[in-house]
Structure formats: C-alpha cells, structure tokens
C-alpha atoms as a PDB file:
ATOM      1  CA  UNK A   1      -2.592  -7.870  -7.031  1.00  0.00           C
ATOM      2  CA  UNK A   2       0.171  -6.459  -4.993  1.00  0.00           C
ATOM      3  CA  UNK A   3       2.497  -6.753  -7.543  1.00  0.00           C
ATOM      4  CA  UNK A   4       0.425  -5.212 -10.215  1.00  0.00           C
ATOM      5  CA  UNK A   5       0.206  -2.383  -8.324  1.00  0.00           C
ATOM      6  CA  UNK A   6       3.568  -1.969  -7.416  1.00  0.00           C
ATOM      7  CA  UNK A   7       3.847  -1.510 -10.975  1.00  0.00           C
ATOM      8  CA  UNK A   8       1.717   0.730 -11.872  1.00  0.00           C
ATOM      9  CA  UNK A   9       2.182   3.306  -9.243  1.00  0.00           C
ATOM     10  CA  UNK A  10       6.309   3.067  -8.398  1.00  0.00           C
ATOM     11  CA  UNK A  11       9.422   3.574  -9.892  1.00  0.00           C
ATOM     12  CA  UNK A  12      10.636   0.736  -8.703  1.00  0.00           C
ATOM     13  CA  UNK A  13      12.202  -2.746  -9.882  1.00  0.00           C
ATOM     14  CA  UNK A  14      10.994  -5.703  -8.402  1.00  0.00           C
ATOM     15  CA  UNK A  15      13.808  -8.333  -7.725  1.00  0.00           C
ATOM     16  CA  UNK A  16      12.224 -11.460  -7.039  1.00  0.00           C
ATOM     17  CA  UNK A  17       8.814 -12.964  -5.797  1.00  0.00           C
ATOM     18  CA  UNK A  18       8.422 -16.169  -4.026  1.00  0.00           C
ATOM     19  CA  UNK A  19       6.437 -18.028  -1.730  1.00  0.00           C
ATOM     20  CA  UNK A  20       7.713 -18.831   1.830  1.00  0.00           C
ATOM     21  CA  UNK A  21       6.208 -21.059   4.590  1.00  0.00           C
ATOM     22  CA  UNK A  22       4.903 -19.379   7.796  1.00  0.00           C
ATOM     23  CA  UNK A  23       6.561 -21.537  10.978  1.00  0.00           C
ATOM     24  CA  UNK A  24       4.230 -23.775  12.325  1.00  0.00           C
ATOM     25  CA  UNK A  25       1.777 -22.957  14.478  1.00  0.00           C
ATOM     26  CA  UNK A  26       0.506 -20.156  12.169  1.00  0.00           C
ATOM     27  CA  UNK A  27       0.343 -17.363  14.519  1.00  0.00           C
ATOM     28  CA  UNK A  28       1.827 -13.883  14.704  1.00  0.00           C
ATOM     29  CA  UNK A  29       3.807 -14.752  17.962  1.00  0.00           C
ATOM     30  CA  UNK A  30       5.417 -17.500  16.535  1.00  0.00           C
ATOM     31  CA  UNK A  31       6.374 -15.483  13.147  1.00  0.00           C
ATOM     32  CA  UNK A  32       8.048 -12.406  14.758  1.00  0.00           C
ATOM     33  CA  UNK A  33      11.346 -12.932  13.249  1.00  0.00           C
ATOM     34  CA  UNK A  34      11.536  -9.280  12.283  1.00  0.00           C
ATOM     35  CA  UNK A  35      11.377  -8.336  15.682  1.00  0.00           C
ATOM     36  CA  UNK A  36      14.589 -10.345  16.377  1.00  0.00           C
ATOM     37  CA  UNK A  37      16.532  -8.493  13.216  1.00  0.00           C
ATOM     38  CA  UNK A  38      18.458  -5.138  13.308  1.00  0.00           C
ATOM     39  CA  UNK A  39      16.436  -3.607  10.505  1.00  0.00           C
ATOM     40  CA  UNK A  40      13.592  -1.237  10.592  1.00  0.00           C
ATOM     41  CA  UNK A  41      10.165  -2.746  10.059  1.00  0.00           C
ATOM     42  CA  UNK A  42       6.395  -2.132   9.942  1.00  0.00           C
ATOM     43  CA  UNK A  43       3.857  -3.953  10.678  1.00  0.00           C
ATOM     44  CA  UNK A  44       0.438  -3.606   9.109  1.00  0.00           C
ATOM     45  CA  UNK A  45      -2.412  -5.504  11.030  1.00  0.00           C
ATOM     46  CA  UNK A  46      -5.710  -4.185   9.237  1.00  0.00           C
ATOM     47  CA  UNK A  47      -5.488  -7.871   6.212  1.00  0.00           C
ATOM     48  CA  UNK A  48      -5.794  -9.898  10.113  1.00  0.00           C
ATOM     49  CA  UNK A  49      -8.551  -7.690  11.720  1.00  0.00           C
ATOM     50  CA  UNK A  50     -10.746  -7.847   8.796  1.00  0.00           C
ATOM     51  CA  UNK A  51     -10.224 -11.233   8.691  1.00  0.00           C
ATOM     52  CA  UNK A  52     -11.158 -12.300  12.239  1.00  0.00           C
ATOM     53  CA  UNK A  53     -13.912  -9.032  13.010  1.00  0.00           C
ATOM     54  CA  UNK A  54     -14.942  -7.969   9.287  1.00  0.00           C
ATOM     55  CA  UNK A  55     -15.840  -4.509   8.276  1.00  0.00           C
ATOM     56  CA  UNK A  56     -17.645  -2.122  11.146  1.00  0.00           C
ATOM     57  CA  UNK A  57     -21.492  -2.199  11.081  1.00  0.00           C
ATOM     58  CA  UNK A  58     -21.232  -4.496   7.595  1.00  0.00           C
ATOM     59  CA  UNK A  59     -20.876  -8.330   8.174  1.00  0.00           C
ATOM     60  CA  UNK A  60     -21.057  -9.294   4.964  1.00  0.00           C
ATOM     61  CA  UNK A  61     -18.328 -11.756   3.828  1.00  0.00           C
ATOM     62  CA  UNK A  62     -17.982  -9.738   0.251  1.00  0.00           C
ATOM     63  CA  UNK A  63     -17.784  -6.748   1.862  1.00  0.00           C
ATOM     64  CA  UNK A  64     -15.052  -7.764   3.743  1.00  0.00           C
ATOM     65  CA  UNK A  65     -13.078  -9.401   0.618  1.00  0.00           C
ATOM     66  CA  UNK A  66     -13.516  -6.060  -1.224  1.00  0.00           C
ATOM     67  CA  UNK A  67     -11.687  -4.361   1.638  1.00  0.00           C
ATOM     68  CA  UNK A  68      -9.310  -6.675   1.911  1.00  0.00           C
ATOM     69  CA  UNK A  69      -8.632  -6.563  -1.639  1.00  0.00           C
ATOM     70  CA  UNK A  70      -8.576  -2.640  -1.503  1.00  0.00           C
ATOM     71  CA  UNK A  71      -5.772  -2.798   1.160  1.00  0.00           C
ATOM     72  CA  UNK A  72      -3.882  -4.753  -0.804  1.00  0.00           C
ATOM     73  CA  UNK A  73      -3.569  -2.945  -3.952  1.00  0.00           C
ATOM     74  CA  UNK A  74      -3.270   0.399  -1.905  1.00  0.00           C
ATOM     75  CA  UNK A  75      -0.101  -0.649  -0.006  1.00  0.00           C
ATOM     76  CA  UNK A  76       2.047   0.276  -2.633  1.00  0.00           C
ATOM     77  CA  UNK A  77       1.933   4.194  -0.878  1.00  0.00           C
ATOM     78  CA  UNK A  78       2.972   2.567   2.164  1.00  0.00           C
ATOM     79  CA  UNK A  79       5.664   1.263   0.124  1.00  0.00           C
ATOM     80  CA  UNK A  80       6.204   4.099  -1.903  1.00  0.00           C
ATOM     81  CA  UNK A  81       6.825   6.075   1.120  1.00  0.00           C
ATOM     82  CA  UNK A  82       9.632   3.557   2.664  1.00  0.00           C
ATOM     83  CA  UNK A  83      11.294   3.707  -0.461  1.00  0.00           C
ATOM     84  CA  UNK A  84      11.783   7.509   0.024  1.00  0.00           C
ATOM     85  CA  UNK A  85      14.327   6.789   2.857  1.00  0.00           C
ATOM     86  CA  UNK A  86      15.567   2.391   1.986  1.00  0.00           C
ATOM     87  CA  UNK A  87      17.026   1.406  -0.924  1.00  0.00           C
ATOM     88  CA  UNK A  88      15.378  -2.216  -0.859  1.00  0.00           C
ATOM     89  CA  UNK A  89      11.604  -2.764   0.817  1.00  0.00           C
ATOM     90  CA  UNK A  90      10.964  -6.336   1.387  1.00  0.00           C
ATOM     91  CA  UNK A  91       6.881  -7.448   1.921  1.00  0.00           C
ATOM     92  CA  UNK A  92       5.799 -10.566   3.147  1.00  0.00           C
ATOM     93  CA  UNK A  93       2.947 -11.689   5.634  1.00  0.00           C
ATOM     94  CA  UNK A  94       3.356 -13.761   9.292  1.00  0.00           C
ATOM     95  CA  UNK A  95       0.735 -16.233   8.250  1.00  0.00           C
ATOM     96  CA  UNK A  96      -2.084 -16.854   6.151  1.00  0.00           C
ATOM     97  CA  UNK A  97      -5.878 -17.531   6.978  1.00  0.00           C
ATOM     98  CA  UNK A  98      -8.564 -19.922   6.288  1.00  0.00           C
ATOM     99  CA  UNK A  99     -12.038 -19.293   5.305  1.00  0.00           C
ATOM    100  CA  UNK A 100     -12.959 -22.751   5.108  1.00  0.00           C
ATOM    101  CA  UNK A 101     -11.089 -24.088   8.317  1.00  0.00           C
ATOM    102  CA  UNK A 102     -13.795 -21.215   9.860  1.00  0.00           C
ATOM    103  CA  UNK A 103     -16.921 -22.850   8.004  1.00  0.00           C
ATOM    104  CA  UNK A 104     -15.582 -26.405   9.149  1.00  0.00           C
ATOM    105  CA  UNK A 105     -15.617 -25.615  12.711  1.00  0.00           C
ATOM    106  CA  UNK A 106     -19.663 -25.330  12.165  1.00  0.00           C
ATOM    107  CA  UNK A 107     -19.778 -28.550   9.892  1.00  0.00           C
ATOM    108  CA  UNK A 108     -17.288 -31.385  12.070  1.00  0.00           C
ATOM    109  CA  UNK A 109     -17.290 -32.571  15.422  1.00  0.00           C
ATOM    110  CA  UNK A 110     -14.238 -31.247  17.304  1.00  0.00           C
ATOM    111  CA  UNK A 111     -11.607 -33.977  18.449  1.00  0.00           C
ATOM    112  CA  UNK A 112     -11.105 -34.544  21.973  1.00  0.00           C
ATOM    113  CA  UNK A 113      -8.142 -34.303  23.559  1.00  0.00           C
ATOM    114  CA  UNK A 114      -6.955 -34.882  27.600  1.00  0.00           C
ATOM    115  CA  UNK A 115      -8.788 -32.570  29.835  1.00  0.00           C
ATOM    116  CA  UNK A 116      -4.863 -30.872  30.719  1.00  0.00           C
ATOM    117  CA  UNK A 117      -4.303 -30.061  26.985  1.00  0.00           C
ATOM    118  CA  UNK A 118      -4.763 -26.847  25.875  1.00  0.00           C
ATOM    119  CA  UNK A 119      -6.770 -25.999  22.874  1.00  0.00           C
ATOM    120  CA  UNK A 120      -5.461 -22.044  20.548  1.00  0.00           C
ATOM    121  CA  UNK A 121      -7.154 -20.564  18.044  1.00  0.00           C
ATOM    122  CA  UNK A 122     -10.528 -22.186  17.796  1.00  0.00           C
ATOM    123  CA  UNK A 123      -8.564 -25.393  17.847  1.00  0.00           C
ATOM    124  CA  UNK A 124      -7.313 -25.581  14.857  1.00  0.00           C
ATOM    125  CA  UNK A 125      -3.978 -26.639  17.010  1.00  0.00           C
ATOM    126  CA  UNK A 126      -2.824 -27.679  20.926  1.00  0.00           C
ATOM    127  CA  UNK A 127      -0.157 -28.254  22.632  1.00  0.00           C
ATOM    128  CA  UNK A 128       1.270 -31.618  22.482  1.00  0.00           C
ATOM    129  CA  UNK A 129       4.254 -33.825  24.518  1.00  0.00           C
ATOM    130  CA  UNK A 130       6.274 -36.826  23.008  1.00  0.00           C
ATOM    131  CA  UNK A 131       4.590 -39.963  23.401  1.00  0.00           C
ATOM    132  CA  UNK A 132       0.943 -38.503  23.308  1.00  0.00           C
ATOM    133  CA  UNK A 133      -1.904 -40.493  22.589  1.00  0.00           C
ATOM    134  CA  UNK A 134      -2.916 -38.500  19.675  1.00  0.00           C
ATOM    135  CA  UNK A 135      -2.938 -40.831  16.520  1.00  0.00           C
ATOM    136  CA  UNK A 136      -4.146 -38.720  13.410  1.00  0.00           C
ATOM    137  CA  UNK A 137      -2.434 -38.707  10.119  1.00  0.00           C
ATOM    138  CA  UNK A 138      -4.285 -35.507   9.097  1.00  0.00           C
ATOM    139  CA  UNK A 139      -1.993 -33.680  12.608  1.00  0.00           C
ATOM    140  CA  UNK A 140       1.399 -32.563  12.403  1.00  0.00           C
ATOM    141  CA  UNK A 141       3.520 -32.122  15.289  1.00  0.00           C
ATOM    142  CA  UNK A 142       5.811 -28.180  15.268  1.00  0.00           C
ATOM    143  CA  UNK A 143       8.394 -26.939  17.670  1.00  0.00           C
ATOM    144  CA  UNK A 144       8.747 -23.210  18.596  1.00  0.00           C
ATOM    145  CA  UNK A 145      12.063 -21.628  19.584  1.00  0.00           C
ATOM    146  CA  UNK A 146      11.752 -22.554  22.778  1.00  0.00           C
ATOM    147  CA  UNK A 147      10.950 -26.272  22.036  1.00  0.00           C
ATOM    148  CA  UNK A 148       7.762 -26.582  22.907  1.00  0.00           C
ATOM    149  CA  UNK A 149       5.531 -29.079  20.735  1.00  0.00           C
ATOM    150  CA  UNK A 150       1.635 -28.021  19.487  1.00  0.00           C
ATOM    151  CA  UNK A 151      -0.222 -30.653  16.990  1.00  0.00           C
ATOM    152  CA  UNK A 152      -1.178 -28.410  14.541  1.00  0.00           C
ATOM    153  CA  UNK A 153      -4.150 -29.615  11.633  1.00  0.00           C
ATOM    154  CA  UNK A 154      -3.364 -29.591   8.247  1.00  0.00           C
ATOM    155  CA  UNK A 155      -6.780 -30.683   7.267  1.00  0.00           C
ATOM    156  CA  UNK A 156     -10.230 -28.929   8.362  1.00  0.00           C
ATOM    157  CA  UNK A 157     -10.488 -30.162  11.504  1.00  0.00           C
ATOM    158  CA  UNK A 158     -10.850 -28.949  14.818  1.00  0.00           C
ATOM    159  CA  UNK A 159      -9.887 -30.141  18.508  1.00  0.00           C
ATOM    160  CA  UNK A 160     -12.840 -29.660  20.699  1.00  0.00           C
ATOM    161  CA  UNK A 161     -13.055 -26.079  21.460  1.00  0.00           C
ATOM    162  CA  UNK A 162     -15.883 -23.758  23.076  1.00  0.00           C
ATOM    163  CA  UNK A 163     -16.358 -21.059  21.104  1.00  0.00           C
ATOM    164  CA  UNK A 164     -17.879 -19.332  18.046  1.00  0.00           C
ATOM    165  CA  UNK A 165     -15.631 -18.866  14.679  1.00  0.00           C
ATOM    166  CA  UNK A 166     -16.948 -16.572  12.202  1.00  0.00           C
ATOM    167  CA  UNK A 167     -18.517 -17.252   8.984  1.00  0.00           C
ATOM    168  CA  UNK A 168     -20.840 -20.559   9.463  1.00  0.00           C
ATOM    169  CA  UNK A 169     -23.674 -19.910   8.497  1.00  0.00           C
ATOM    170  CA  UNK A 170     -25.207 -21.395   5.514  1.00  0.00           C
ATOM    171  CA  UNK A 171     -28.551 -18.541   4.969  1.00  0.00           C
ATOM    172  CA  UNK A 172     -26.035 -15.351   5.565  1.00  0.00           C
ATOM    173  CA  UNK A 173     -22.534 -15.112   4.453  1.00  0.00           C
ATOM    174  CA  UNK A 174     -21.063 -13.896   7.064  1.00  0.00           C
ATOM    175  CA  UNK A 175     -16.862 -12.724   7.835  1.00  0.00           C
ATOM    176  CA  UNK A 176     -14.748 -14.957   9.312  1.00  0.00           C
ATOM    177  CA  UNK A 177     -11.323 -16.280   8.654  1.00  0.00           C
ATOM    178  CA  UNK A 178      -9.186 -18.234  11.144  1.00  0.00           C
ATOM    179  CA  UNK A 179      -5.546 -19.330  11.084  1.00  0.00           C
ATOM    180  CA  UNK A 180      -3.211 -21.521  13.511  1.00  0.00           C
ATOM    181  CA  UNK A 181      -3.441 -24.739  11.607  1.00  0.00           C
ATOM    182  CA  UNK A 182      -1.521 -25.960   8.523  1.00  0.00           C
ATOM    183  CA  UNK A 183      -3.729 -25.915   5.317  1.00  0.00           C
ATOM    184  CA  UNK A 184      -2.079 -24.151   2.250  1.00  0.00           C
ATOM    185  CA  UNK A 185      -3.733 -20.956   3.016  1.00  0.00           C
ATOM    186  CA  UNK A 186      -2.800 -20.754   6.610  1.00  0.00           C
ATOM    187  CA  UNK A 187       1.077 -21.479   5.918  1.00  0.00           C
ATOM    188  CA  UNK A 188       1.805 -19.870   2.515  1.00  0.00           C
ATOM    189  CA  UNK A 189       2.614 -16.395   2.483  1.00  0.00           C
ATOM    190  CA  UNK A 190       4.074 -14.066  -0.398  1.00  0.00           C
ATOM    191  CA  UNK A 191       7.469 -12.355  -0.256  1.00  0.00           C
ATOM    192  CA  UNK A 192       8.077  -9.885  -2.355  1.00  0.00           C
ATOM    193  CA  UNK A 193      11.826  -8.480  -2.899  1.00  0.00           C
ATOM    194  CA  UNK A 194      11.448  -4.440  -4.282  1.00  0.00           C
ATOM    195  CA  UNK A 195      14.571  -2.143  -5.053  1.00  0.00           C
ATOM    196  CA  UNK A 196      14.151   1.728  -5.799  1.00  0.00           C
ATOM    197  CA  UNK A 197      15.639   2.589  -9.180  1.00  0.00           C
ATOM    198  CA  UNK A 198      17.032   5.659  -8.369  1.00  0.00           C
ATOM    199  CA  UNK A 199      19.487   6.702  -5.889  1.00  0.00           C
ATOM    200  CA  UNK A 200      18.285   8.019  -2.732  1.00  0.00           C
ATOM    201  CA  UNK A 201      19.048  12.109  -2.188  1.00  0.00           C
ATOM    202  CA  UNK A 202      21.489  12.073   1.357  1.00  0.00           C
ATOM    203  CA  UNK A 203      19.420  14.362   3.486  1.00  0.00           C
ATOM    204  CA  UNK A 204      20.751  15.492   7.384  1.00  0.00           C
ATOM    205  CA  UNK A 205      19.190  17.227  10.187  1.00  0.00           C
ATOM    206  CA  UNK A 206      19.758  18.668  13.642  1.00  0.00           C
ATOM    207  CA  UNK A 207      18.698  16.609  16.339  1.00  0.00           C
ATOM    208  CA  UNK A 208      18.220  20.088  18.002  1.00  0.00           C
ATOM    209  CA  UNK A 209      19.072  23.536  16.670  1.00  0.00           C
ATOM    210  CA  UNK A 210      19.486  25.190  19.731  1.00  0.00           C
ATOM    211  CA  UNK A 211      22.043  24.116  22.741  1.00  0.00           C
ATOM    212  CA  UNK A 212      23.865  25.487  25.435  1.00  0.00           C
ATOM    213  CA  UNK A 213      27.833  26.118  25.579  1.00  0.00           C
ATOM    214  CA  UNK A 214      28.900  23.207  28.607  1.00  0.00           C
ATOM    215  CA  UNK A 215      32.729  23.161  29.376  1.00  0.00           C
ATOM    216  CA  UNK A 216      33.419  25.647  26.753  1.00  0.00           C
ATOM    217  CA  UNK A 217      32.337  23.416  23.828  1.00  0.00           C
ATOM    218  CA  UNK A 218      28.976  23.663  21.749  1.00  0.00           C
ATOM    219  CA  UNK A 219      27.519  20.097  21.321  1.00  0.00           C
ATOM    220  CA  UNK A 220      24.980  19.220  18.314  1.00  0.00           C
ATOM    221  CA  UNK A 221      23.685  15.916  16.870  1.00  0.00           C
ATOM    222  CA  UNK A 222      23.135  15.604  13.102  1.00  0.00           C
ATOM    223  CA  UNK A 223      20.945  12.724  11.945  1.00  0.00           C
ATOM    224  CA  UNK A 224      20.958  11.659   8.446  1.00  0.00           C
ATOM    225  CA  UNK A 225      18.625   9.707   6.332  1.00  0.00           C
ATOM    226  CA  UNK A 226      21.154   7.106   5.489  1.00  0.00           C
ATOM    227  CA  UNK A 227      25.056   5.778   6.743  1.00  0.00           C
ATOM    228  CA  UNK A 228      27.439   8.077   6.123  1.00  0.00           C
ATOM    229  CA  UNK A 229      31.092   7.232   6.283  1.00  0.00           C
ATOM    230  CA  UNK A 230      33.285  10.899   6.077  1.00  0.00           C
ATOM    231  CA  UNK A 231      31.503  14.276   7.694  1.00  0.00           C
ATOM    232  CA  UNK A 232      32.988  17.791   7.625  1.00  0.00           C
ATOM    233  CA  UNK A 233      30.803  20.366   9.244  1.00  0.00           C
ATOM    234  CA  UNK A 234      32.037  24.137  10.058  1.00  0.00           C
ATOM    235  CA  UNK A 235      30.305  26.530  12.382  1.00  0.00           C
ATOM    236  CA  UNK A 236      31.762  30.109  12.516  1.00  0.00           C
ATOM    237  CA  UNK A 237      34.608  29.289  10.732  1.00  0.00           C
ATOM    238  CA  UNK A 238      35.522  26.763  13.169  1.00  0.00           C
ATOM    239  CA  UNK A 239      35.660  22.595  12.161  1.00  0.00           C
ATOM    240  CA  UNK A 240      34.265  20.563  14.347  1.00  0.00           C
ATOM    241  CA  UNK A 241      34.840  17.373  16.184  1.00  0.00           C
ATOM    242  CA  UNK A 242      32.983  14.780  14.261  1.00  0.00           C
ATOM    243  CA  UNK A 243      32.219  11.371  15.754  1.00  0.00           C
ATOM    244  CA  UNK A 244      29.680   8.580  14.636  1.00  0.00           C
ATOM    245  CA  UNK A 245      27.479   6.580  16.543  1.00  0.00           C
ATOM    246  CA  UNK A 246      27.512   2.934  16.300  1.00  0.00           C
ATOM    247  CA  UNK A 247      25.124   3.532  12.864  1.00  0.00           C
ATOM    248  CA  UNK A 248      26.611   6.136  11.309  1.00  0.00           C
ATOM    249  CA  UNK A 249      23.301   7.236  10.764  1.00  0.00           C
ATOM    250  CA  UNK A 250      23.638   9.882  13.781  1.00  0.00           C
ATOM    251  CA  UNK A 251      26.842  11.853  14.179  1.00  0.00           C
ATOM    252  CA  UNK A 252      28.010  14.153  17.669  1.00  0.00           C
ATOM    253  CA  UNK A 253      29.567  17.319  16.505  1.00  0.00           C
ATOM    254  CA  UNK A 254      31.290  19.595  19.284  1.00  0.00           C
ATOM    255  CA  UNK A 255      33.097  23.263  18.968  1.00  0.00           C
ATOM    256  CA  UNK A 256      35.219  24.087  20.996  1.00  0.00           C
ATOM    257  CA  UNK A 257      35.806  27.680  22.052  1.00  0.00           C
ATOM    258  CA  UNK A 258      32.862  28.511  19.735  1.00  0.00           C
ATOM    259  CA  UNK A 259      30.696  31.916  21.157  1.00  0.00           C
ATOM    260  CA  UNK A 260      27.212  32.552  21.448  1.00  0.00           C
ATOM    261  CA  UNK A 261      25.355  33.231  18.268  1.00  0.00           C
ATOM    262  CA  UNK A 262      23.566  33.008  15.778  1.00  0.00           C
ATOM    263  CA  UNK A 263      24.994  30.634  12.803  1.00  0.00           C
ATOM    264  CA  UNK A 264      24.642  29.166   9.357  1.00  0.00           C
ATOM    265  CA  UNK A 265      26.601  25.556   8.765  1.00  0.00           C
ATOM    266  CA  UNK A 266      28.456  24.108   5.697  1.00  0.00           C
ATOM    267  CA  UNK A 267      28.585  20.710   6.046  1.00  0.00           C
ATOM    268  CA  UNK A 268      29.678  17.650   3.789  1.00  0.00           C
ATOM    269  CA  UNK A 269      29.089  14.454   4.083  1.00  0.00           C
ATOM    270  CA  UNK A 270      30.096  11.268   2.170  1.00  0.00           C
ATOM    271  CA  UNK A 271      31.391  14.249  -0.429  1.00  0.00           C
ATOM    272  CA  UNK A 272      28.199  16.037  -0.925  1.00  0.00           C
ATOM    273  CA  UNK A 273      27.234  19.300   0.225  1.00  0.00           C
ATOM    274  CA  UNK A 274      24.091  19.316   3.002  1.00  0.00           C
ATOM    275  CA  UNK A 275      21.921  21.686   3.590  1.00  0.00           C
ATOM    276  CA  UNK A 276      21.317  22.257   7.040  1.00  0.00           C
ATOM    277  CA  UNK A 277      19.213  25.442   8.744  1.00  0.00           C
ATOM    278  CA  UNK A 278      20.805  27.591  11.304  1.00  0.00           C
ATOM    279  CA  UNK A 279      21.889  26.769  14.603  1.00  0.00           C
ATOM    280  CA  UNK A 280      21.722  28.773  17.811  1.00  0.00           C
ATOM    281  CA  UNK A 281      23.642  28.662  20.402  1.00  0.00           C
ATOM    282  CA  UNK A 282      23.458  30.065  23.967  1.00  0.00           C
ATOM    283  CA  UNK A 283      25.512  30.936  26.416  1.00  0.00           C
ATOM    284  CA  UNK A 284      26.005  28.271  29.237  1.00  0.00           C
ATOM    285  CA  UNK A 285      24.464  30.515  32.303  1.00  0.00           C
ATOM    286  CA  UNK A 286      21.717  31.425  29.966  1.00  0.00           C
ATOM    287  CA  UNK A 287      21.092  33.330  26.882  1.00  0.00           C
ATOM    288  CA  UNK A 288      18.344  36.000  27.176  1.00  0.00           C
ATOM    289  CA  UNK A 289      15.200  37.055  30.031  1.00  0.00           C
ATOM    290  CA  UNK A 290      13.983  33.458  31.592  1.00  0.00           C
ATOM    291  CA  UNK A 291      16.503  31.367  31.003  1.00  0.00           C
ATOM    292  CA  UNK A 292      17.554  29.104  33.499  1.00  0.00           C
ATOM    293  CA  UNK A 293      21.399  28.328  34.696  1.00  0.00           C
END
C-alpha cells in the first residue's frame, strides 16, 4: 500500500524494498538504532497507538484497520516533504504487532514462571538467565546490547501476566494489537529504500539578519539546506571570512572593519549564486533609541 502510493503521488524512484527482522524482544526500546546514527530521522507513532488504544470514542476493530490503512497510504506527504530537503528517504518500522497474540491472551492459560521473573508486554516475553528452568520449544532466548537475556514467544502464548489485552472478545470486535514476542507479524517489518529524481535546489539562510559589530568585526551564520564545500559571500564590497562547521551545513562569516548599515549580500556557494535577504548591522554600543550596550 505504501508503495503504491509512493507512486502515485511522488516523483520519486524507489531503489529497493525488502523485509528486515525487528531485534528481538519486539519493542521500540530495543529497536532505536536510529537514535544511535548521525542522520536526521522521524519518528511517526500514530500505526502503534492505534494499535494498542484504537480510534477515540470508536472501538471497533474495522474502524481501527481503516485508519490504520489511511495512515499508511497518506505518508507519502510526510515523505514527499523530506524529500524537499534529502536526496534519499529510507522507511521502515521498529516492530510489528499481533492481533492474534492479543485474542490468545483471552483463549490460553498463561505459563508460569519464578515469582522473581519479570513478565513485559502482556507476557508475550520475560526476562530470562542461563541455566533457567524454562523448557519450551515454542520460546526463544534474545540478547539486548547490553546482554541481558528475555525468552521471547514465537508462538501465541503468554507467560502468566495480570492484565487486560485488547481485542478478546468473541460478541464485539474490539481493537487491540500487541507486540514483544516473535511471531511473523511481530518481527517482520518493511524497508523501503526511496531516491528523489531530481536534484535538490541549494537554498541558504541567515541564522540571524541582524547583529552587532564586537571587536570591530560583523559576525553572521548562514545555514544551508544541504553540505556545501566552497562559499564566497560579500557584504559592502567587502569578502568575508568564511569558515564551516563540522557539517558544512552551517557556515560563520565575519567582516572585518565593516560599518553600520543597511546591506544586500552576493553570495556563492558550491558555484551557484544564493539568494539571501538583507542584513543589518548595528553598531556595537547600540544602534538606535533603546538599545542596550
């Protein structure tokens, strides 16, 4: 469904689709890799909440697939509108969820486990230590990144848990997804590789377009949309002192013995002209009625 409407709605091309495995247990906290990457990212929660709370005042179950379904083929303007500033969007999920591992916990028995175990996620997984007595072929044993074991269910099942998960009963079909375990739908999530076709415009602005003259020098910021590797930028005839930050993304420009004005800016980065609006700058005790020194 995504993908269809990627299609239809952007000028885009999309470079590969595939299916990736969520780590084990499936929870957000343990599927936070973006969080340790140097990239920009966005998280969209509203697939989860419908799954676990449904649609406000409406607890039908097909209400809440038709708004799930509605997200989901109206994220490509969320994507649409990354593309306007990144080259390549990539969209994938942390985890899945289970509508029948949610019925089941109504249907089964939980399993016990030691009174000093603890139980996540409507039990669909616990922790665990080597050696354990659990013996259960339908259980498989995961490690987070800080080593710490949980026996996760692949099946159905449950470990005894108090509690009420969503969606069991049989007169009224009610929301109510969970996730945590390691069925299919829990652990598979999409991945979806998308590339703009067209080159994106380089675009700059002022971090501020007004600044005081300190130690004879004007200093301004310029941001840009997008790395840039050269910059030329001339204020009142005079060039300034160009210097990147560590992205290149955000550039410190200083004139020296520049005056108090008024002033347009031609600038040029990476060889193109940028169009920039004026800058003010003021004198460094003040530059009209109420300033401050």
């Amino acid at each position: 469904m995504l993908r269809w409407s990627v299609i239809q709605h952007c000028d885009i091309t999309i470079k590969n689709i595939a299916i990736g495995q969520a780590n084990l247990p499936t929870e957000t906290k343990f599927n936070e890799q973006w969080s340790l990457m140097e990239v920009p990212y966005e998280k969209l929660d509203k697939l989860d909440k419908l799954a676990h709370k449904g649609v406000v005042d409406e607890p039908d179950y097909y209400s809440c697939v038709e708004e799930q379904m509605s997200f989901v083929s109206s994220a490509y303007k969320k994507i649409a509108k990354m593309m306007e500033v990144h080259h390549r969007v990539i969209v994938t999920g942390d985890h899945g969820t289970s509508r029948l591992a949610a019925r089941f916990f109504h249907k089964r028995d939980g399993v016990d486990v030691a009174p000093d175990v603890k139980v996540y996620s409507h039990g669909r997984y616990s922790d665990w230590k080597s050696g354990g007595q659990l013996q259960l072929d339908t259980v498989r044993i995961a490690k987070d990144l800080d080593g710490r074991q949980y026996a996760v269910f692949a099946n159905y099942d449950h470990f005894t848990k108090q509690g009420f998960a969503a969606g069991g009963d049989d007169d009224n079909a009610i929301y109510g997804e969970v996730h945590g375990g390691a069925s299919p739908e829990e652990m598979l999530v999409p991945i979806l590789v998308l590339d703009r076709n067209k080159k994106i415009s380089l675009k700059a602005e002022w971090e501020k377009t007004t600044v005081k003259i300190s130690k004879k020098k004007a200093r301004f910021c310029m941001l840009f949309n997008q790395p840039v590797s050269s910059l030329q930028v001339k204020i009142a005839g005079i060039d300034g002192d160009v210097n990147p930050c560590e992205d290149t993304k955000r550039w410190v420009i200083e004139f020296p013995g520049i005056k108090p004005g008024t002033y347009s800016t031609q600038a040029v980065a990476n060889n193109t002209i940028i169009s920039l609006p004026e800058v003010i700058i003021k004198p460094a005790l003040g530059g009209g009625e109420g300033d401050l020194p």
